[in-house]
N, C-alpha and C. Protein backbone atom coordinates (compact mmCIF):
# COMPACT_ATOMS: atom_id res chain seq x y z
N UNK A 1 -5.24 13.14 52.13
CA UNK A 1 -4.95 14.27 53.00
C UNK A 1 -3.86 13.88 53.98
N UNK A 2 -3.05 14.75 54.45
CA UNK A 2 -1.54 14.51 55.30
C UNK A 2 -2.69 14.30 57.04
N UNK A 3 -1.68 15.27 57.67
CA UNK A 3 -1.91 15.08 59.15
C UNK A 3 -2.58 16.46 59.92
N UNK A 4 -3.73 16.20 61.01
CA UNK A 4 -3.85 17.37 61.52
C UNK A 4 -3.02 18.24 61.80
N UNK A 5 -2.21 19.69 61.52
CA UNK A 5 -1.56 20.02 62.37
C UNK A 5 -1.74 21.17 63.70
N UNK A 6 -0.93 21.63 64.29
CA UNK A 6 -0.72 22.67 65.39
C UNK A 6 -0.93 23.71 64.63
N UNK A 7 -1.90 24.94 65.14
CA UNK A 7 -2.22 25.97 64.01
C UNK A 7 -2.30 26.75 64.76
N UNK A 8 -2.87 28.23 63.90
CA UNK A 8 -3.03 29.46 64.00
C UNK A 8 -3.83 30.59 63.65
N UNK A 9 -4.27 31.31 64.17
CA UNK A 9 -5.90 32.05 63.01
C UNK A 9 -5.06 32.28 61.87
N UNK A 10 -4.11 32.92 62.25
CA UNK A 10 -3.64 33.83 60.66
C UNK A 10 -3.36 32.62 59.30
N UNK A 11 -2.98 31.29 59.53
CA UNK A 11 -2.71 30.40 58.48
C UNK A 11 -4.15 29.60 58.14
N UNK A 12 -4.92 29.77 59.30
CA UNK A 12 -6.50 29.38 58.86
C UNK A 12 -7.15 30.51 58.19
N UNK A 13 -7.01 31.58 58.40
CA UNK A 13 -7.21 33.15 57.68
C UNK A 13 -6.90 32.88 56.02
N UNK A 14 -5.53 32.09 55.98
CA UNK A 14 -4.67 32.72 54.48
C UNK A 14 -5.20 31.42 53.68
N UNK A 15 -5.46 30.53 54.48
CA UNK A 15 -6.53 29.04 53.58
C UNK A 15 -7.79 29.73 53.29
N UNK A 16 -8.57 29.78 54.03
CA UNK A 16 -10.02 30.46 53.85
C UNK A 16 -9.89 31.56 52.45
N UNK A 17 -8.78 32.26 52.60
CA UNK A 17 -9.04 33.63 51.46
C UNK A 17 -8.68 32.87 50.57
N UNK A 18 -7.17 31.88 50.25
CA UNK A 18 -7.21 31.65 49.24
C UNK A 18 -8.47 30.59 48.51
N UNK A 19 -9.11 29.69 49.23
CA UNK A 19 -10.17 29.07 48.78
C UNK A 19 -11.06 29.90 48.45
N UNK A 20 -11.32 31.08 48.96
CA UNK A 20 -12.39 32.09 48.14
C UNK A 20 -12.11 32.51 46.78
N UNK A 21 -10.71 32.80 46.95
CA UNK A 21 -10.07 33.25 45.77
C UNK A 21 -10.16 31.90 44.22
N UNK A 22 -9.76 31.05 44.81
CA UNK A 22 -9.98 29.90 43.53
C UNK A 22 -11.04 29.38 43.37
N UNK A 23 -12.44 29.55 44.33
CA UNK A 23 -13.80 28.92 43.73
C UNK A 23 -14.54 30.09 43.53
N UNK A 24 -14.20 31.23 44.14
CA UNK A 24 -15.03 32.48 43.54
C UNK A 24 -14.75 33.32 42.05
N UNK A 25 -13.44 32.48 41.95
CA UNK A 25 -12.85 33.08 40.54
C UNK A 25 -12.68 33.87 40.34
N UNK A 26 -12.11 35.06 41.29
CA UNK A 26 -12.16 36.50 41.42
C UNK A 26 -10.82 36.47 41.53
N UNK A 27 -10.00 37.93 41.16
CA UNK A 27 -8.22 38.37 41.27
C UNK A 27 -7.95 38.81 42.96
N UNK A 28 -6.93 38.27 43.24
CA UNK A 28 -6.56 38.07 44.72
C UNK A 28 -7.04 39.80 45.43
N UNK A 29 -7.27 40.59 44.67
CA UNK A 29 -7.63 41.92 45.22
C UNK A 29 -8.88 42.27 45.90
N UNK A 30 -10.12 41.63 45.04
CA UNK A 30 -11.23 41.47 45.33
C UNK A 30 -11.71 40.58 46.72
N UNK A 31 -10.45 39.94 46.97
CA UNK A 31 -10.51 38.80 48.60
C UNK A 31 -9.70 39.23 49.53
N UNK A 32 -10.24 40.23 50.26
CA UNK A 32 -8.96 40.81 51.04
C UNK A 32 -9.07 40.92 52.41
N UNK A 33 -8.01 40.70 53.18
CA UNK A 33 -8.47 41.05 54.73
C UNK A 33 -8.49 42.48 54.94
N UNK A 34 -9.50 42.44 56.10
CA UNK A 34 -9.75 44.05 56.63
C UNK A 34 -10.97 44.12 57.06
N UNK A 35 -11.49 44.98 58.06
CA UNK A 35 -12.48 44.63 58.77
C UNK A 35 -13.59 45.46 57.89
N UNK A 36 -14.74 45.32 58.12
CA UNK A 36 -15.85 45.68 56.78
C UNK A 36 -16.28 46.79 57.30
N UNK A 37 -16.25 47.04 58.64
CA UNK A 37 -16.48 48.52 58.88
C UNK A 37 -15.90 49.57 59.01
N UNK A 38 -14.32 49.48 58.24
CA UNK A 38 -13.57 50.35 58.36
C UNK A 38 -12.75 50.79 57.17
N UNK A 39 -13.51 50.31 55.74
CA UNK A 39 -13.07 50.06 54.48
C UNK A 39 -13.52 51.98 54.25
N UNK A 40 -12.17 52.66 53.26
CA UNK A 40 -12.16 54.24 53.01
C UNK A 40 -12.79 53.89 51.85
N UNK A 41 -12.39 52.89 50.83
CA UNK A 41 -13.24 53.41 49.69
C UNK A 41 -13.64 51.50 49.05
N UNK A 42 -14.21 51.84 47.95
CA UNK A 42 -15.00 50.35 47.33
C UNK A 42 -13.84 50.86 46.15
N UNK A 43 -13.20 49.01 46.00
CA UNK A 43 -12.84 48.58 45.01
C UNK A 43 -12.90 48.88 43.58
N UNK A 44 -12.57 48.84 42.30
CA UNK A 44 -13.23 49.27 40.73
C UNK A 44 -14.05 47.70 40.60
N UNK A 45 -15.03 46.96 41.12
CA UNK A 45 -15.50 45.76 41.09
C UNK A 45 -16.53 45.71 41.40
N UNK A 46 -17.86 45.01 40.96
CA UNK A 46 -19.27 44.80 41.49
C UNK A 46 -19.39 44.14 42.67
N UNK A 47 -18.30 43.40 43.04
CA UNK A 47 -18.57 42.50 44.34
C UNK A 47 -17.08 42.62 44.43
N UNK A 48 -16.73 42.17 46.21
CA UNK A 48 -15.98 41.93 46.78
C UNK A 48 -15.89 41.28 48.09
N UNK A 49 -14.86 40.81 48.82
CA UNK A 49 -15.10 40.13 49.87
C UNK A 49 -14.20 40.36 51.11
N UNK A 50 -14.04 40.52 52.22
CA UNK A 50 -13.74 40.91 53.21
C UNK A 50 -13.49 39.69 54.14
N UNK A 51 -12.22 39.77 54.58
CA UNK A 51 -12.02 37.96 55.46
C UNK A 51 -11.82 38.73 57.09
N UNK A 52 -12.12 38.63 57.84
CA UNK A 52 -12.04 38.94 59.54
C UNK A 52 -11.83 38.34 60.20
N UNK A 53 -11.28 37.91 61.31
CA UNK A 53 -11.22 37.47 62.80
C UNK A 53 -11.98 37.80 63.40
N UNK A 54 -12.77 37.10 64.17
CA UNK A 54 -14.15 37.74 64.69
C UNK A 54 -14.28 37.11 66.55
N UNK A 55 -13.02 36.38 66.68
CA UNK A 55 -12.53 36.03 67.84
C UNK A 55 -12.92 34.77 68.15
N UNK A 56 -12.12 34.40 69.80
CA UNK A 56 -12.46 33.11 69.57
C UNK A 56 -12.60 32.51 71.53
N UNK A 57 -12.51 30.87 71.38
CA UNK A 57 -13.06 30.92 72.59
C UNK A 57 -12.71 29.49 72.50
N UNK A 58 -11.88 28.85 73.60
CA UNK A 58 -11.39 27.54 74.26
C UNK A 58 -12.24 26.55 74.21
N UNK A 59 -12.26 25.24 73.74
CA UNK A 59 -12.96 23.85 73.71
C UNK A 59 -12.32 23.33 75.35
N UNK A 60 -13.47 23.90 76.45
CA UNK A 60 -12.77 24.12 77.88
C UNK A 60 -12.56 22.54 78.47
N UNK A 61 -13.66 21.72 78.27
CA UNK A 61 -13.93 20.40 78.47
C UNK A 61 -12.23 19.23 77.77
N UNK A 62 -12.21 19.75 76.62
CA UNK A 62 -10.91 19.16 76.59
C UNK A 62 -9.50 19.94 76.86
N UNK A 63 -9.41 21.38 76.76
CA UNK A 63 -8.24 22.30 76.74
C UNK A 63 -8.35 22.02 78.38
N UNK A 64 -9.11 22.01 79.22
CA UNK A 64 -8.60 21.75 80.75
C UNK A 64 -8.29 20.19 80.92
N UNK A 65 -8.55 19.62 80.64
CA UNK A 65 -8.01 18.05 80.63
C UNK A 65 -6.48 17.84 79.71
N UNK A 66 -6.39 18.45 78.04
CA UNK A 66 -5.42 17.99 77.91
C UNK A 66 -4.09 19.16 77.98
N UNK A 67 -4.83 20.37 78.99
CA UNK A 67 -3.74 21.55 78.75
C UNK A 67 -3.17 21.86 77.73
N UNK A 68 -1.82 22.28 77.38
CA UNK A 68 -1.09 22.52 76.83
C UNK A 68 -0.89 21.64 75.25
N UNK A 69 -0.86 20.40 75.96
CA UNK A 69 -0.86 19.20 74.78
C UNK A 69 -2.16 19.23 74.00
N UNK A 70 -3.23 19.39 74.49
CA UNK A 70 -4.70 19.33 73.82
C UNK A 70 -5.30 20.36 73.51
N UNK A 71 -4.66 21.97 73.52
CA UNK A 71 -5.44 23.20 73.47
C UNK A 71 -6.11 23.23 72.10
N UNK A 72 -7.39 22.88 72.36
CA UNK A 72 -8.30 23.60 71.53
C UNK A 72 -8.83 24.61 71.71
N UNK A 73 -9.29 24.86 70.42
CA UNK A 73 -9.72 26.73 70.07
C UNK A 73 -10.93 26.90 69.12
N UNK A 74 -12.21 27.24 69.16
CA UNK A 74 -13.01 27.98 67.97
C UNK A 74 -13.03 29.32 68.04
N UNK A 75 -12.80 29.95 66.74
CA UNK A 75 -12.81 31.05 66.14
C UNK A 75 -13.71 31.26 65.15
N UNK A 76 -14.00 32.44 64.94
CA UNK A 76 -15.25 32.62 64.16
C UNK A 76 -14.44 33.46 62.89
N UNK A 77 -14.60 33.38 61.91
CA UNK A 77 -14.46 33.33 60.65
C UNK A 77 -15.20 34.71 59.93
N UNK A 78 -15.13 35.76 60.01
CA UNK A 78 -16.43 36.45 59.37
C UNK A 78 -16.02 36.76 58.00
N UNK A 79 -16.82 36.62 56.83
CA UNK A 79 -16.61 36.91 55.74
C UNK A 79 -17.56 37.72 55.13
N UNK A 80 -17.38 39.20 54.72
CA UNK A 80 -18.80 40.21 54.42
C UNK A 80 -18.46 40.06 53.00
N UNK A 81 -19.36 40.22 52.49
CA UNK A 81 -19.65 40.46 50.69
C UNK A 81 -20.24 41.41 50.36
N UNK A 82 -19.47 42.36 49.68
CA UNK A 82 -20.09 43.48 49.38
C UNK A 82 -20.29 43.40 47.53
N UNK A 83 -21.76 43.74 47.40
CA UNK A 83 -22.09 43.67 46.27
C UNK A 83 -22.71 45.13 45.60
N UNK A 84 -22.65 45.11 44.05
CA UNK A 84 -22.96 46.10 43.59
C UNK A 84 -23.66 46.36 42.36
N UNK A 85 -24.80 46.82 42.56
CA UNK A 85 -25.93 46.44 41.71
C UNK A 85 -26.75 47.88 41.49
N UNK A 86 -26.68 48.81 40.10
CA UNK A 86 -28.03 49.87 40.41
C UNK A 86 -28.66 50.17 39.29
N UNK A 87 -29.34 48.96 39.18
CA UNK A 87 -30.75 49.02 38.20
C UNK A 87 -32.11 49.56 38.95
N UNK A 88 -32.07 49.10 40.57
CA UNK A 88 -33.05 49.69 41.15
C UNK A 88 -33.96 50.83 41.21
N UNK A 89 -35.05 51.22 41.10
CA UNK A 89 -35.55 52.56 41.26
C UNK A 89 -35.45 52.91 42.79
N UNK A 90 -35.41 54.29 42.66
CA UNK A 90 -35.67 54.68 44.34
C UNK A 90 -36.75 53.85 45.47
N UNK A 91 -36.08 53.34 46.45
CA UNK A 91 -37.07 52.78 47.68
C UNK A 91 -36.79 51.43 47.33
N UNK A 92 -36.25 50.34 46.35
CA UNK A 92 -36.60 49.52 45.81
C UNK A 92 -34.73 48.59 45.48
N UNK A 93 -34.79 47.72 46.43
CA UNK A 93 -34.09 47.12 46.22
C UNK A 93 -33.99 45.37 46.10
N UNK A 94 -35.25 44.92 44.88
CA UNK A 94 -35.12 43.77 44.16
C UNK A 94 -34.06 43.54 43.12
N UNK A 95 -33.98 44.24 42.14
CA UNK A 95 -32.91 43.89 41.57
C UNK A 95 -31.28 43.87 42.33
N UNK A 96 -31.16 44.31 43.38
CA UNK A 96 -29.83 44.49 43.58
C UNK A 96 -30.01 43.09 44.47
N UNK A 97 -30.73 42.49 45.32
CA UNK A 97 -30.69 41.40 45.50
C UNK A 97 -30.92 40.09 45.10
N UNK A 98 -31.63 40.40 43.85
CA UNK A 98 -31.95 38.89 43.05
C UNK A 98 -31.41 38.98 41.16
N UNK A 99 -30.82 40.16 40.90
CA UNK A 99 -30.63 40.13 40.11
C UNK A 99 -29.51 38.84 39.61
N UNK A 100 -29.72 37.98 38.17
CA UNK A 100 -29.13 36.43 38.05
C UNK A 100 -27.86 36.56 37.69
N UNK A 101 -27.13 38.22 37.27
CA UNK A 101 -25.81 37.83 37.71
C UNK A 101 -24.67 38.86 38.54
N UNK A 102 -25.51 40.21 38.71
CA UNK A 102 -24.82 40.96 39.52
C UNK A 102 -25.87 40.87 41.25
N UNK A 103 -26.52 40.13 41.30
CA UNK A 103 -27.59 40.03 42.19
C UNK A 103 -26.99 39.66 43.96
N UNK A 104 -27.00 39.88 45.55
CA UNK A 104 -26.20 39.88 45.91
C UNK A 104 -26.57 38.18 46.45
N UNK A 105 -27.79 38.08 46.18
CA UNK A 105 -28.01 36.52 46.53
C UNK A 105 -27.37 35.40 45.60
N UNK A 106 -27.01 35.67 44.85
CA UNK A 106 -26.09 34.66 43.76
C UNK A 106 -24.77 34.98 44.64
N UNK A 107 -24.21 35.61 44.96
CA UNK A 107 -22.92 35.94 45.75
C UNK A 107 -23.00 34.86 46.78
N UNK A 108 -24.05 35.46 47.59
CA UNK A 108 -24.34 34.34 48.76
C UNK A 108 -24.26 33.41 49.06
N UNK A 109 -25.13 32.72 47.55
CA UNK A 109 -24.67 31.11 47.56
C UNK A 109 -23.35 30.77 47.04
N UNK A 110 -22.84 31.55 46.21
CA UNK A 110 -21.45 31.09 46.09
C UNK A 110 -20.40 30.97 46.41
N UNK A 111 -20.46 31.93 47.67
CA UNK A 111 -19.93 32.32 49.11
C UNK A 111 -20.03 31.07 49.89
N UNK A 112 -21.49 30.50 50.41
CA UNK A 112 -21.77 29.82 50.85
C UNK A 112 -20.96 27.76 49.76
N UNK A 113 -21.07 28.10 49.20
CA UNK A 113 -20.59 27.10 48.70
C UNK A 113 -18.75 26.95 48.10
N UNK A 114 -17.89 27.76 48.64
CA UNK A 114 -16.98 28.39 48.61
C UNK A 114 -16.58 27.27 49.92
N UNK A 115 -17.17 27.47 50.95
CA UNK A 115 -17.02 27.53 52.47
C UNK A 115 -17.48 26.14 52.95
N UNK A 116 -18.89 25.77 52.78
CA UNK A 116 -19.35 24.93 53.35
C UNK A 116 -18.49 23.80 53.53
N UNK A 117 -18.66 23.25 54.65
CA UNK A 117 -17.31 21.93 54.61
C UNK A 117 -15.85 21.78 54.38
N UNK A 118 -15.48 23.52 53.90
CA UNK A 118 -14.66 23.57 53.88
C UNK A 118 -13.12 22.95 54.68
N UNK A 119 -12.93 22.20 54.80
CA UNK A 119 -11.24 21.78 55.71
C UNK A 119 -10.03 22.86 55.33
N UNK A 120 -9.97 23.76 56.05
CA UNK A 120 -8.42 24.51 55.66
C UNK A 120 -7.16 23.58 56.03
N UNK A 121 -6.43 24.10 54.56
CA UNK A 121 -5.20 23.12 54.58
C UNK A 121 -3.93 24.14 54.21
N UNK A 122 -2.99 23.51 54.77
CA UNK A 122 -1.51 24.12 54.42
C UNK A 122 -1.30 24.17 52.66
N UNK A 123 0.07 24.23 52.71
CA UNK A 123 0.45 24.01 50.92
C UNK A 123 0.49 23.00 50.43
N UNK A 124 1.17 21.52 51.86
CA UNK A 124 0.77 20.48 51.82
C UNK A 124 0.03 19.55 51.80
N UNK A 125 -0.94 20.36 52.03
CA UNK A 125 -2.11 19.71 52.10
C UNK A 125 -2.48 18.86 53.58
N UNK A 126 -1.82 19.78 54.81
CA UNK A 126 -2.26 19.27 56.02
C UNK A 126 -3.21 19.58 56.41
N UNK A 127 -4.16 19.60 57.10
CA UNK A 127 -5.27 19.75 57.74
C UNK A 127 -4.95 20.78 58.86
N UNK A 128 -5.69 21.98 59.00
CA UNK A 128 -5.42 23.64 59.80
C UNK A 128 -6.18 23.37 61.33
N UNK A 129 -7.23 22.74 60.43
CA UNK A 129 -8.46 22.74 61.54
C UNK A 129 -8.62 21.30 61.96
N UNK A 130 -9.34 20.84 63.15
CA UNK A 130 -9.73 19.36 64.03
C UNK A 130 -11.11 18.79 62.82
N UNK A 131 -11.16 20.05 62.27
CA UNK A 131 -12.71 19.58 61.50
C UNK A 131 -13.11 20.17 60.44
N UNK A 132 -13.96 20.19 59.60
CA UNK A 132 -14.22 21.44 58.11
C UNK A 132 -14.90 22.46 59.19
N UNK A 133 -14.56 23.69 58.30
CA UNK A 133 -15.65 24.91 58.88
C UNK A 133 -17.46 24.61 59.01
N UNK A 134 -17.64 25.71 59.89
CA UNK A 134 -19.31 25.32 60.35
C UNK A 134 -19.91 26.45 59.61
N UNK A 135 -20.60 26.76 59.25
CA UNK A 135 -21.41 27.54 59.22
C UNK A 135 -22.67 28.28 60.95
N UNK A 136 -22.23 29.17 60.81
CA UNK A 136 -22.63 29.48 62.18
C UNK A 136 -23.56 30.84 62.04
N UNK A 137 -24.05 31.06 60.79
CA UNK A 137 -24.94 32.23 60.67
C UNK A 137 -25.02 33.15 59.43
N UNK A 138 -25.84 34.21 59.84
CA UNK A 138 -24.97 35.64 58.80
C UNK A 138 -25.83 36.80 59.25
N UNK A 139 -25.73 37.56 58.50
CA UNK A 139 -26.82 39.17 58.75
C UNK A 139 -27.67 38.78 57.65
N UNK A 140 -28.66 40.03 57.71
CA UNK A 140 -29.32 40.02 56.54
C UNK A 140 -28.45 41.03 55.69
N UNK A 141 -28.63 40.72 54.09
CA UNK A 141 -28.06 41.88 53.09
C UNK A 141 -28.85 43.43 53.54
N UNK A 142 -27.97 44.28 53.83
CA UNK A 142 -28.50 45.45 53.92
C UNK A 142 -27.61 46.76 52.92
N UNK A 143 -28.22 47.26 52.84
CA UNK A 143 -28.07 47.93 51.51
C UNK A 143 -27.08 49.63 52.31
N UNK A 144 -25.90 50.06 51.84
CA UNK A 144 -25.31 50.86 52.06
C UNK A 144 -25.96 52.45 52.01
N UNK A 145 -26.04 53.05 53.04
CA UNK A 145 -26.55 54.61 53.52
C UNK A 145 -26.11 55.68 52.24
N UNK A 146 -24.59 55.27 52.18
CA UNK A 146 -24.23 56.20 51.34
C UNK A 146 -24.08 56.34 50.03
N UNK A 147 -24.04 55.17 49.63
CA UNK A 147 -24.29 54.77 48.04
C UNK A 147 -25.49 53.21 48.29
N UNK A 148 -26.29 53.67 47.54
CA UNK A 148 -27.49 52.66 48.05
C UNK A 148 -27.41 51.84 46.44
N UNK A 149 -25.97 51.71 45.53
CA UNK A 149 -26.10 50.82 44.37
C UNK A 149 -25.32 50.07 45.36
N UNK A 150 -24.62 49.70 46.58
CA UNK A 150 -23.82 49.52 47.36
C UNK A 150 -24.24 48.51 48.63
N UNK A 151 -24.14 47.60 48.83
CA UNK A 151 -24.85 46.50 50.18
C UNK A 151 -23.86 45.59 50.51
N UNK A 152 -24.13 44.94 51.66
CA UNK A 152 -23.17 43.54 52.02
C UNK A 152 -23.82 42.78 53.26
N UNK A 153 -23.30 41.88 53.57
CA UNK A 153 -23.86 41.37 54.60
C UNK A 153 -22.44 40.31 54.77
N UNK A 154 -22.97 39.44 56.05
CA UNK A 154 -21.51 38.83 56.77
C UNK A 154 -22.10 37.75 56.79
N UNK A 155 -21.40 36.27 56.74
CA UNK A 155 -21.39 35.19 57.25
C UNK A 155 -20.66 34.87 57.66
N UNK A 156 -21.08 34.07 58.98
CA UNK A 156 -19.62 34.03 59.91
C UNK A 156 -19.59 32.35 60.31
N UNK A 157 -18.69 31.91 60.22
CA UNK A 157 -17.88 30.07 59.87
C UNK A 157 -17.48 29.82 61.15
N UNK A 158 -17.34 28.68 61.91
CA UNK A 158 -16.47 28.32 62.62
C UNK A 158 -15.66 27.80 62.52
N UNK A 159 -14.13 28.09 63.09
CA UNK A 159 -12.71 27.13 63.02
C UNK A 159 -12.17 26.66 63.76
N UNK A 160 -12.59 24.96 63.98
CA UNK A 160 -11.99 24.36 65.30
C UNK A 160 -10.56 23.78 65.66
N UNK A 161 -9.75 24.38 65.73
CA UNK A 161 -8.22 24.14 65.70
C UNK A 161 -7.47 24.15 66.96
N UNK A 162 -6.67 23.39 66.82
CA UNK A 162 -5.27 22.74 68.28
C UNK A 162 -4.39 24.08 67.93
N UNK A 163 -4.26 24.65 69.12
CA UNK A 163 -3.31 25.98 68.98
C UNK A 163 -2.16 25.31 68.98
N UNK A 164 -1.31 26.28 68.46
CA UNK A 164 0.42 25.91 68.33
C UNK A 164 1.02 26.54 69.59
N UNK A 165 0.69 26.13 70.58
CA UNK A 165 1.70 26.56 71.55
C UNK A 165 2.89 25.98 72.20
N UNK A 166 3.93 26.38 72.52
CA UNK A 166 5.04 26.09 72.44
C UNK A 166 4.93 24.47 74.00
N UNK A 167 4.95 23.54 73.68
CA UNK A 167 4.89 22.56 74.38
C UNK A 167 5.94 22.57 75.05
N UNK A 168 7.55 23.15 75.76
CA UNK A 168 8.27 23.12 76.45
C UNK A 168 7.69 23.98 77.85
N UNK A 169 6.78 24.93 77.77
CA UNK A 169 6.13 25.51 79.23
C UNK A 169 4.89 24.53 80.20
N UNK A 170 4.76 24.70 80.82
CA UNK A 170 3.50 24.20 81.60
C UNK A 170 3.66 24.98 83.15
């Protein structure tokens, strides 16, 4: 691996999707940014995935000691998976969550294993982040109001990264 560098959400954003994209084995369409509660229509696909900015917040203990030169940053990562499954009968949503290959818990883990430990890297293969992503949670899968073959849920990562700010101010 090269060198930590000076970063940015949006180039820790475009690592994260593309690593979804090459271990989820899905076409760059199905991995897309955009926030999950504001999507007009679902994809032609059983699953899909949603990359967010979910904001972020100063490593204060060192960003006030090393200012400018030392600004650290965590950001939260949210990634929703929307899955699509309707073998279910009315009231009844086992198969759409455990089913072994449209199921949304097989997503989950593969989501989850997509991510875990993940280190975002440049093209070079520099290092985005001070550290691999965290895992910092998720929702539960809840199943969509308006089409109920339709559900997703979010897991949300942490990204601990040295902002790129322009070192000639103070």
């Amino acid at each position: 691996m090269g060198t930590i560098l000076r970063s940015n959400p949006i180039d820790i954003l475009e690592s994260v999707r593309a690593r979804l994209v090459e271990v989820m084995d899905w076409p760059e369409e199905r991995v897309r940014f955009g926030d999950p509660d504001d999507l007009e229509s679902y994809p032609q696909a059983d699953q899909f995935l949603t990359v967010w900015y979910g904001g972020d917040r100063p490593e204060t203990n060192i960003s006030l000691a090393g200012g400018r030169v030392d600004d650290r940053h965590y950001f939260q990562v949210e990634v929703t998976l929307f899955t699509r499954c309707g073998l279910d009968e009315p009231g009844s949503g086992y198969w759409w969550l455990t089913e072994a290959e449209l199921g949304h818990l097989v997503w989950v883990n593969a989501l989850h294993n997509a991510l875990n430990v993940f280190l975002p890297v440049d093209k070079d293969g520099n290092g985005l982040c001070a550290e691999p992503l965290k895992h910092a949670g998720g929702t539960r899968p809840k199943r969509d109001q308006r089409d109920r073959d339709w559900g997703k849920s979010t897991s949300t990562w942490v990204a601990h990264f040295l902002t790129d700010v322009a070192q000639g101010y103070q």
